[in-house]
PDB file of N, CA and C in Angstrom:
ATOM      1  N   UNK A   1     216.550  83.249 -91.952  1.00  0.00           N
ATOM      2  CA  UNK A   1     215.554  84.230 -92.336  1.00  0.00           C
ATOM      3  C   UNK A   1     214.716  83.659 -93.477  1.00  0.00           C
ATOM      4  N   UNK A   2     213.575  83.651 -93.385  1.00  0.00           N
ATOM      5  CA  UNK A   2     212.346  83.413 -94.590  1.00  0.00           C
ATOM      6  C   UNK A   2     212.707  84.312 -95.671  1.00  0.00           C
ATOM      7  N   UNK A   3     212.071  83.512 -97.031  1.00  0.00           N
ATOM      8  CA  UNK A   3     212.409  84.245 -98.425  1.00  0.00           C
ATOM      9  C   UNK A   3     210.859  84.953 -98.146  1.00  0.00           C
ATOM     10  N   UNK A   4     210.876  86.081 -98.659  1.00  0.00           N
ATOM     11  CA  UNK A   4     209.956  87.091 -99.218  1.00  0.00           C
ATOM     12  C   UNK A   4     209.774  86.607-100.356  1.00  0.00           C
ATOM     13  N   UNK A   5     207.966  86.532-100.128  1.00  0.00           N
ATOM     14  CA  UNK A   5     207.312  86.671-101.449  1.00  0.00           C
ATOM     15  C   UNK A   5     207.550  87.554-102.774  1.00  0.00           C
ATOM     16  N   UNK A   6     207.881  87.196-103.743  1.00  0.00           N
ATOM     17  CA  UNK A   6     208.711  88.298-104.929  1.00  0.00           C
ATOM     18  C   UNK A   6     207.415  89.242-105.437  1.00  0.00           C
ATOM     19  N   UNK A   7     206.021  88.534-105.153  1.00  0.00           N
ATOM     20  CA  UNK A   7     205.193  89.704-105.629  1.00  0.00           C
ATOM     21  C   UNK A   7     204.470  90.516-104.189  1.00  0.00           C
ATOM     22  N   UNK A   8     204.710  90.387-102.834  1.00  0.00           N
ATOM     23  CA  UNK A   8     204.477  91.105-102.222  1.00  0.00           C
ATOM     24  C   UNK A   8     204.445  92.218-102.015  1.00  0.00           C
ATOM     25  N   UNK A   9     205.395  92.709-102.898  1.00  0.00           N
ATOM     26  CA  UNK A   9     205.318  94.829-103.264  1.00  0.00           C
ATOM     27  C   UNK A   9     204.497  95.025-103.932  1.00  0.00           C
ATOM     28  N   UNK A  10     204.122  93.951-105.091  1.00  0.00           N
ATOM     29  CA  UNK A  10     203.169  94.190-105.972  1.00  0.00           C
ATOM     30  C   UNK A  10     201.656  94.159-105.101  1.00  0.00           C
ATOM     31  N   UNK A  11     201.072  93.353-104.294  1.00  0.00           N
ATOM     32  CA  UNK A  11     200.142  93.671-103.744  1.00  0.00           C
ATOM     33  C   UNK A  11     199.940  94.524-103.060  1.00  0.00           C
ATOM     34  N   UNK A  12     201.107  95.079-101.957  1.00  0.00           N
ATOM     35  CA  UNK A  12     200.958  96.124-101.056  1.00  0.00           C
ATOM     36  C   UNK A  12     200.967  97.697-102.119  1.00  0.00           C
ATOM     37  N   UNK A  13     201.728  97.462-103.281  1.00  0.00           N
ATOM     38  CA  UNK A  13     200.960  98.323-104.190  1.00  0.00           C
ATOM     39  C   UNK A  13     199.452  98.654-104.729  1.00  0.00           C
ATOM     40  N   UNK A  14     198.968  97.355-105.172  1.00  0.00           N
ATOM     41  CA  UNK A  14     197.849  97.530-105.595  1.00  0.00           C
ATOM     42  C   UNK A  14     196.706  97.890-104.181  1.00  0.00           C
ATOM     43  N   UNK A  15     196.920  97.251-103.151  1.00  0.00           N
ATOM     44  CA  UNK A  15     196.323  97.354-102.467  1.00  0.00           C
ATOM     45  C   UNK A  15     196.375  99.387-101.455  1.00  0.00           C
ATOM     46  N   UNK A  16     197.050  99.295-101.391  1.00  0.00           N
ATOM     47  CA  UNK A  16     197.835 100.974-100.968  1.00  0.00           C
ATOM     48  C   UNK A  16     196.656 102.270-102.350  1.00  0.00           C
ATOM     49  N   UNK A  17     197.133 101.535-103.586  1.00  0.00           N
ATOM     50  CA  UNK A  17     196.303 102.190-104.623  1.00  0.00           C
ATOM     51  C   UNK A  17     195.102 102.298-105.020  1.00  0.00           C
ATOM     52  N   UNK A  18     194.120 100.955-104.151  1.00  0.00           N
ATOM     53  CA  UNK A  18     192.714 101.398-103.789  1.00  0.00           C
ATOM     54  C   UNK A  18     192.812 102.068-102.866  1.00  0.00           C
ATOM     55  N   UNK A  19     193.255 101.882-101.697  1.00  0.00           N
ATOM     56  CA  UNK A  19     192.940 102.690-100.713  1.00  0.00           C
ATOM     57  C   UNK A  19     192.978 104.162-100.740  1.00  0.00           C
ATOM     58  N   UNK A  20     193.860 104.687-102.002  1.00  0.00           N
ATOM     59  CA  UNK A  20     193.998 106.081-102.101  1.00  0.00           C
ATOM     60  C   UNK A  20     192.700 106.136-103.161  1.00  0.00           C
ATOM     61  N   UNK A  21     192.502 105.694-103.961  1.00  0.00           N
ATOM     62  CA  UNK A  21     191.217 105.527-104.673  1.00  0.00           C
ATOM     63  C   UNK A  21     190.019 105.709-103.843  1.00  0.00           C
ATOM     64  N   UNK A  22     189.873 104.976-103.040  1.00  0.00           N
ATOM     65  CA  UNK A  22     188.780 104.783-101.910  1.00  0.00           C
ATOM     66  C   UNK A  22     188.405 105.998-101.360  1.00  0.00           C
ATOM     67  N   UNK A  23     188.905 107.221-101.539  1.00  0.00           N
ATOM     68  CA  UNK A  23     189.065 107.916-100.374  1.00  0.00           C
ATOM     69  C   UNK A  23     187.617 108.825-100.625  1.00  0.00           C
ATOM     70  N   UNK A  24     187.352 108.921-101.919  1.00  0.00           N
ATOM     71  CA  UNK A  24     186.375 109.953-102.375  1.00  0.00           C
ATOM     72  C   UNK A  24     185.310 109.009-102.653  1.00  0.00           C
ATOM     73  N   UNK A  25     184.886 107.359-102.323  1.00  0.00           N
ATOM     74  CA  UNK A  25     184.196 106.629-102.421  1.00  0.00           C
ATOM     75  C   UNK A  25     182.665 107.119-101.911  1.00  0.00           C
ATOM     76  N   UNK A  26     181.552 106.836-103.105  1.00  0.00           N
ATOM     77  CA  UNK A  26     180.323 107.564-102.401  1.00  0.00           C
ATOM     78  C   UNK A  26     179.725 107.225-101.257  1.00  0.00           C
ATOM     79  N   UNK A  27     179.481 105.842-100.925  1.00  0.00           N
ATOM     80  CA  UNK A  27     179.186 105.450 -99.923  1.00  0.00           C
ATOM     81  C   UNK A  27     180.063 105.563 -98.446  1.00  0.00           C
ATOM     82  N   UNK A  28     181.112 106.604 -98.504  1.00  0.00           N
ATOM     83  CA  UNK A  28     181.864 106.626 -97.501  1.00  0.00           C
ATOM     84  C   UNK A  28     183.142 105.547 -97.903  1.00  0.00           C
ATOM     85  N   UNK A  29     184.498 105.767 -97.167  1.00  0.00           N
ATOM     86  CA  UNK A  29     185.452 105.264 -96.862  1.00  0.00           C
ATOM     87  C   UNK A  29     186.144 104.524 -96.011  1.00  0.00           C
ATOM     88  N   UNK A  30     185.474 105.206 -94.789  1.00  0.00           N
ATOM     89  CA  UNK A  30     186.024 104.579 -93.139  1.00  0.00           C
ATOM     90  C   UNK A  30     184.944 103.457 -93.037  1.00  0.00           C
ATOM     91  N   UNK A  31     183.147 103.569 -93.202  1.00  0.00           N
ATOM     92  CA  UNK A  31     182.778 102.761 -92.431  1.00  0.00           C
ATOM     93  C   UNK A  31     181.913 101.955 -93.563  1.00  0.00           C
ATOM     94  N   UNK A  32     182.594 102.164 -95.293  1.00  0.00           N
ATOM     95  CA  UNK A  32     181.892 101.273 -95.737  1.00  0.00           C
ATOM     96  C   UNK A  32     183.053 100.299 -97.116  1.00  0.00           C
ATOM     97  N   UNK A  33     183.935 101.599 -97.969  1.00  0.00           N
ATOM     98  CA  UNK A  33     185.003 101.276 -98.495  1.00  0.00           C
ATOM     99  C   UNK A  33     186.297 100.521 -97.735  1.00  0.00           C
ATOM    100  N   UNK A  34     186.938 101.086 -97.073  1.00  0.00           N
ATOM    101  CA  UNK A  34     188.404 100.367 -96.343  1.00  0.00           C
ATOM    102  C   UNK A  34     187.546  99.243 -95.390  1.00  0.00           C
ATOM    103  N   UNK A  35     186.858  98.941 -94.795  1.00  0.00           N
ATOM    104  CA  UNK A  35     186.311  97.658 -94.204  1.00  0.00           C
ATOM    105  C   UNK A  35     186.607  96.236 -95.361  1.00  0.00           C
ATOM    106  N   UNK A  36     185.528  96.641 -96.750  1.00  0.00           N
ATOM    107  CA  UNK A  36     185.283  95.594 -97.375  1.00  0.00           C
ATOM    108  C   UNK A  36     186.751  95.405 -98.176  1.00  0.00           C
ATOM    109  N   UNK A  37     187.457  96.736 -98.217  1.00  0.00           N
ATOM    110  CA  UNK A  37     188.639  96.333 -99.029  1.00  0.00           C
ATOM    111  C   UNK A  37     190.257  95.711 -98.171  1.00  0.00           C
ATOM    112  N   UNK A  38     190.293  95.480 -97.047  1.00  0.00           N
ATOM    113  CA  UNK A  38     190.616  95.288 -95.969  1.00  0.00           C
ATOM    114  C   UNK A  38     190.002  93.385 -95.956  1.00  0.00           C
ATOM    115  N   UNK A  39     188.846  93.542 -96.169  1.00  0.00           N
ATOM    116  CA  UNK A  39     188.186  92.053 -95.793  1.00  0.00           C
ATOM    117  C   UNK A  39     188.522  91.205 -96.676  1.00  0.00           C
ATOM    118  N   UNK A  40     188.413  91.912 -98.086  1.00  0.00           N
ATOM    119  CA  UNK A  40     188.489  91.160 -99.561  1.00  0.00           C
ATOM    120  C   UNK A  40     190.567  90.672 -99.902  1.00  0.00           C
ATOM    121  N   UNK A  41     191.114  91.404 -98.901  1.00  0.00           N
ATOM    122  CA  UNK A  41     192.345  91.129 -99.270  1.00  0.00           C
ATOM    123  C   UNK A  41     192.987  90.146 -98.014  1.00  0.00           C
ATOM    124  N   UNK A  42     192.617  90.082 -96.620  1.00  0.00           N
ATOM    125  CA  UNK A  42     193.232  89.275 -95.528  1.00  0.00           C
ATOM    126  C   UNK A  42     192.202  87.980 -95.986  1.00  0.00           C
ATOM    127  N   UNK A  43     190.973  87.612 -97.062  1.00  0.00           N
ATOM    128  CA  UNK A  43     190.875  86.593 -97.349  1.00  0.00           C
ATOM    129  C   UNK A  43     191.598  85.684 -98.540  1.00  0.00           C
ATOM    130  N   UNK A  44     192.342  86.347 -99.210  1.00  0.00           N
ATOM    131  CA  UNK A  44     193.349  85.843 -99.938  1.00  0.00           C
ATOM    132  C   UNK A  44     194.690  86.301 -99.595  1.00  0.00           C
ATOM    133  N   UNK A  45     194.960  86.262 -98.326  1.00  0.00           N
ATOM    134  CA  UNK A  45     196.039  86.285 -97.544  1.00  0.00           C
ATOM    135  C   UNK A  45     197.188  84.863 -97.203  1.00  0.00           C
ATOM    136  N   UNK A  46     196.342  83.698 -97.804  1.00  0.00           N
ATOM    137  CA  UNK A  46     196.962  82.491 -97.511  1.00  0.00           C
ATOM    138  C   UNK A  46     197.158  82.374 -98.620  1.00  0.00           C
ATOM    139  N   UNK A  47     197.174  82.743 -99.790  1.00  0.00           N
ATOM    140  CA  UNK A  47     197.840  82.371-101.038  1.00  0.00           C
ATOM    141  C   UNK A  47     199.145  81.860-100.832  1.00  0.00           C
ATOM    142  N   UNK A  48     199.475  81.070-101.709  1.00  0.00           N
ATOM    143  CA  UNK A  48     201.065  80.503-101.623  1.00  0.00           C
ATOM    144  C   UNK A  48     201.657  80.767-103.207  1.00  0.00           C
ATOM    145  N   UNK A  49     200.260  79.848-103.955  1.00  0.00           N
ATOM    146  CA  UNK A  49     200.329  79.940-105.398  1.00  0.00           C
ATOM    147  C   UNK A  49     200.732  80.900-106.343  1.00  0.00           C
ATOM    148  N   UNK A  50     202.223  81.069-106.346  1.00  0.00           N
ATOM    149  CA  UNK A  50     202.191  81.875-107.468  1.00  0.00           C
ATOM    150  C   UNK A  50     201.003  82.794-108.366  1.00  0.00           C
ATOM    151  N   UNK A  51     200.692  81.844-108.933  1.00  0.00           N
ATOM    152  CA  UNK A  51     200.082  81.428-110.172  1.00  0.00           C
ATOM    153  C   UNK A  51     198.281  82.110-109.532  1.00  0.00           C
ATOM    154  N   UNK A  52     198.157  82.080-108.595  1.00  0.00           N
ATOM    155  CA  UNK A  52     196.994  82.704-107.766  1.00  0.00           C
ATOM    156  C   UNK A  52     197.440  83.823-107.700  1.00  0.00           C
ATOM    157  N   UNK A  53     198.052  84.187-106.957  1.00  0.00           N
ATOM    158  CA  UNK A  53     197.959  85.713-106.042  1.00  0.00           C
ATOM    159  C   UNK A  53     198.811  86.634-107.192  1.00  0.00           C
ATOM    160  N   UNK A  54     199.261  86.263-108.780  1.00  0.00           N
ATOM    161  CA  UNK A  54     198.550  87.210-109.742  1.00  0.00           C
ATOM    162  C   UNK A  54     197.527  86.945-110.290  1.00  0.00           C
ATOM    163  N   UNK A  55     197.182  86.038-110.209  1.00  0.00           N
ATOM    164  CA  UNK A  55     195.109  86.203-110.613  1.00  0.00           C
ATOM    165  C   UNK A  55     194.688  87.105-109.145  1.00  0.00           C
ATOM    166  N   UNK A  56     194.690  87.034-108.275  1.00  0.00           N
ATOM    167  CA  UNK A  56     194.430  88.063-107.243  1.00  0.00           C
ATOM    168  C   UNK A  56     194.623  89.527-107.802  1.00  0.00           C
ATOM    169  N   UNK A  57     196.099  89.905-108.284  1.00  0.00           N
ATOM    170  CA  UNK A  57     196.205  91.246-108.380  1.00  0.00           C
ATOM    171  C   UNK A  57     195.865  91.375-109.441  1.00  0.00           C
ATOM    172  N   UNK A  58     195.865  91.177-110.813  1.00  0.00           N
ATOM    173  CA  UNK A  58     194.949  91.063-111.746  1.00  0.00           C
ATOM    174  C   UNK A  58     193.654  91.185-111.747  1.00  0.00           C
ATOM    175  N   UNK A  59     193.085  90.766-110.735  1.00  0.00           N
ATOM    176  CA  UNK A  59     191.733  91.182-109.964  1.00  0.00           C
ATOM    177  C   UNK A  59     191.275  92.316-109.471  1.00  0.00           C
ATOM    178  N   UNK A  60     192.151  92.502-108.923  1.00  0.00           N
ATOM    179  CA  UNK A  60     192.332  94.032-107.697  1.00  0.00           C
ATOM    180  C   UNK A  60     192.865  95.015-109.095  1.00  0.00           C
ATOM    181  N   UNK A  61     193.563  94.964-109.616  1.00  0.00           N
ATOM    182  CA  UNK A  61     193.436  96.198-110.952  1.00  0.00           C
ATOM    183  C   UNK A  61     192.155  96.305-111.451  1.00  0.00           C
ATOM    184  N   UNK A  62     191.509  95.369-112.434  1.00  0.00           N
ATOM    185  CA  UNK A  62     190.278  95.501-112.512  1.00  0.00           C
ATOM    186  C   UNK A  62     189.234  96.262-111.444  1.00  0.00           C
ATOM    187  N   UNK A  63     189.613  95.988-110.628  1.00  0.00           N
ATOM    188  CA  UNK A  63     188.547  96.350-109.717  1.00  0.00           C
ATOM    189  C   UNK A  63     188.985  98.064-109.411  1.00  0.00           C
ATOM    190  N   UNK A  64     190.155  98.355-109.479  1.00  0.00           N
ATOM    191  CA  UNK A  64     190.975  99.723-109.737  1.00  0.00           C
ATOM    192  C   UNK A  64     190.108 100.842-110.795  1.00  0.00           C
ATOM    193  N   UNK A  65     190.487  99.768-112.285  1.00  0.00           N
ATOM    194  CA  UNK A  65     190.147 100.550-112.866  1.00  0.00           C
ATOM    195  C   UNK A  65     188.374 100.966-112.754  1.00  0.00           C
ATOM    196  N   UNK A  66     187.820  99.884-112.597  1.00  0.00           N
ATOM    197  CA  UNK A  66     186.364 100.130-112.338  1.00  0.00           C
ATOM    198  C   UNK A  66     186.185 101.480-111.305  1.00  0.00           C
ATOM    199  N   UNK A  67     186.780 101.535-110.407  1.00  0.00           N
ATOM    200  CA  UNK A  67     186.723 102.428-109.344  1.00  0.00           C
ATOM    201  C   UNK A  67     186.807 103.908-110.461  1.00  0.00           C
ATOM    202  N   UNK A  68     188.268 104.174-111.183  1.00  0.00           N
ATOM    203  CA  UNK A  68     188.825 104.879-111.754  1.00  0.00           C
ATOM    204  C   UNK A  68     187.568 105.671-112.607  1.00  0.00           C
ATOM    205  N   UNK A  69     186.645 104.413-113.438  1.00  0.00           N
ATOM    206  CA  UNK A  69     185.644 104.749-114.453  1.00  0.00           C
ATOM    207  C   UNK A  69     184.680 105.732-113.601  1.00  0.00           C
ATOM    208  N   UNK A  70     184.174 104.942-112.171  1.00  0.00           N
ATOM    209  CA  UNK A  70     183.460 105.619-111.514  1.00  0.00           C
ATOM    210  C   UNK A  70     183.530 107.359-111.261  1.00  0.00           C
ATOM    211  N   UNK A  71     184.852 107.398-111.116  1.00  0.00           N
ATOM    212  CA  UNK A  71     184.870 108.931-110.867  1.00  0.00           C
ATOM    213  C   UNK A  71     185.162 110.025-112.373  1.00  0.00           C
ATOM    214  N   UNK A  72     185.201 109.293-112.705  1.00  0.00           N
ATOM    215  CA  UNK A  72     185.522 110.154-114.310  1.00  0.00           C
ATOM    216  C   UNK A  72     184.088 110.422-114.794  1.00  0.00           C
TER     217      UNK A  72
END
Protein backbone atom coordinates (compact mmCIF):
# COMPACT_ATOMS: atom_id res chain seq x y z
CA UNK A 1 0.00 0.00 0.00
CA UNK A 2 1.29 3.69 -0.87
CA UNK A 3 2.14 6.18 2.04
CA UNK A 4 -0.39 9.07 2.10
CA UNK A 5 0.60 12.39 1.73
CA UNK A 6 0.73 13.80 5.57
CA UNK A 7 -0.66 17.17 4.33
CA UNK A 8 -3.42 15.85 2.16
CA UNK A 9 -6.25 16.55 4.83
CA UNK A 10 -4.81 19.76 5.01
CA UNK A 11 -5.62 20.57 1.40
CA UNK A 12 -8.85 18.74 1.09
CA UNK A 13 -9.54 21.09 4.02
CA UNK A 14 -8.61 24.19 2.66
CA UNK A 15 -9.93 23.37 -0.46
CA UNK A 16 -13.63 21.96 0.92
CA UNK A 17 -13.40 25.62 2.84
CA UNK A 18 -13.46 27.68 -0.32
CA UNK A 19 -15.87 25.84 -1.71
CA UNK A 20 -18.23 26.53 1.20
CA UNK A 21 -16.99 30.14 0.92
CA UNK A 22 -17.75 30.13 -2.76
CA UNK A 23 -21.18 29.54 -2.38
CA UNK A 24 -22.51 33.21 -1.98
CA UNK A 25 -19.75 34.28 -4.63
CA UNK A 26 -21.06 37.38 -6.76
CA UNK A 27 -20.32 36.31 -9.95
CA UNK A 28 -22.06 32.99 -9.39
CA UNK A 29 -20.67 29.61 -8.05
CA UNK A 30 -21.53 26.73 -10.42
CA UNK A 31 -20.57 28.42 -13.68
CA UNK A 32 -17.96 30.87 -12.63
CA UNK A 33 -16.45 30.23 -8.81
CA UNK A 34 -16.12 26.13 -8.41
CA UNK A 35 -14.81 25.89 -12.22
CA UNK A 36 -11.76 28.26 -11.58
CA UNK A 37 -11.34 26.88 -8.05
CA UNK A 38 -11.43 23.27 -9.22
CA UNK A 39 -8.87 24.41 -12.15
CA UNK A 40 -6.47 26.36 -9.80
CA UNK A 41 -6.10 23.24 -7.54
CA UNK A 42 -5.88 19.89 -10.18
CA UNK A 43 -2.98 22.32 -11.52
CA UNK A 44 -0.94 21.91 -8.51
CA UNK A 45 -2.01 18.46 -8.21
CA UNK A 46 1.51 17.03 -9.12
CA UNK A 47 3.18 18.54 -6.26
CA UNK A 48 5.49 16.10 -4.54
CA UNK A 49 7.48 18.91 -2.72
CA UNK A 50 6.81 19.14 0.59
CA UNK A 51 8.08 22.34 0.87
CA UNK A 52 5.57 23.43 -2.21
CA UNK A 53 2.25 22.18 -1.57
CA UNK A 54 2.51 24.32 1.85
CA UNK A 55 3.37 27.29 -0.16
CA UNK A 56 0.21 26.05 -2.11
CA UNK A 57 -1.98 26.00 1.01
CA UNK A 58 -0.57 29.02 2.38
CA UNK A 59 -1.79 30.37 -0.82
CA UNK A 60 -5.23 29.04 -0.83
CA UNK A 61 -5.71 30.63 2.88
CA UNK A 62 -4.81 33.87 1.62
CA UNK A 63 -6.94 33.60 -1.01
CA UNK A 64 -9.69 32.40 1.87
CA UNK A 65 -9.23 35.13 3.74
CA UNK A 66 -9.52 37.60 0.81
CA UNK A 67 -12.79 35.89 -0.06
CA UNK A 68 -13.76 36.25 3.84
CA UNK A 69 -12.90 40.32 3.55
CA UNK A 70 -15.16 40.31 0.54
CA UNK A 71 -18.25 39.45 2.30
CA UNK A 72 -17.85 41.33 5.48
Amino acid sequence: MASTNPLRYDVLRVYKELLYLGREYPLGFENYFRPRLHKAFSAKSGLQDQAEIKKGIEQAQYVRKEIEALYV
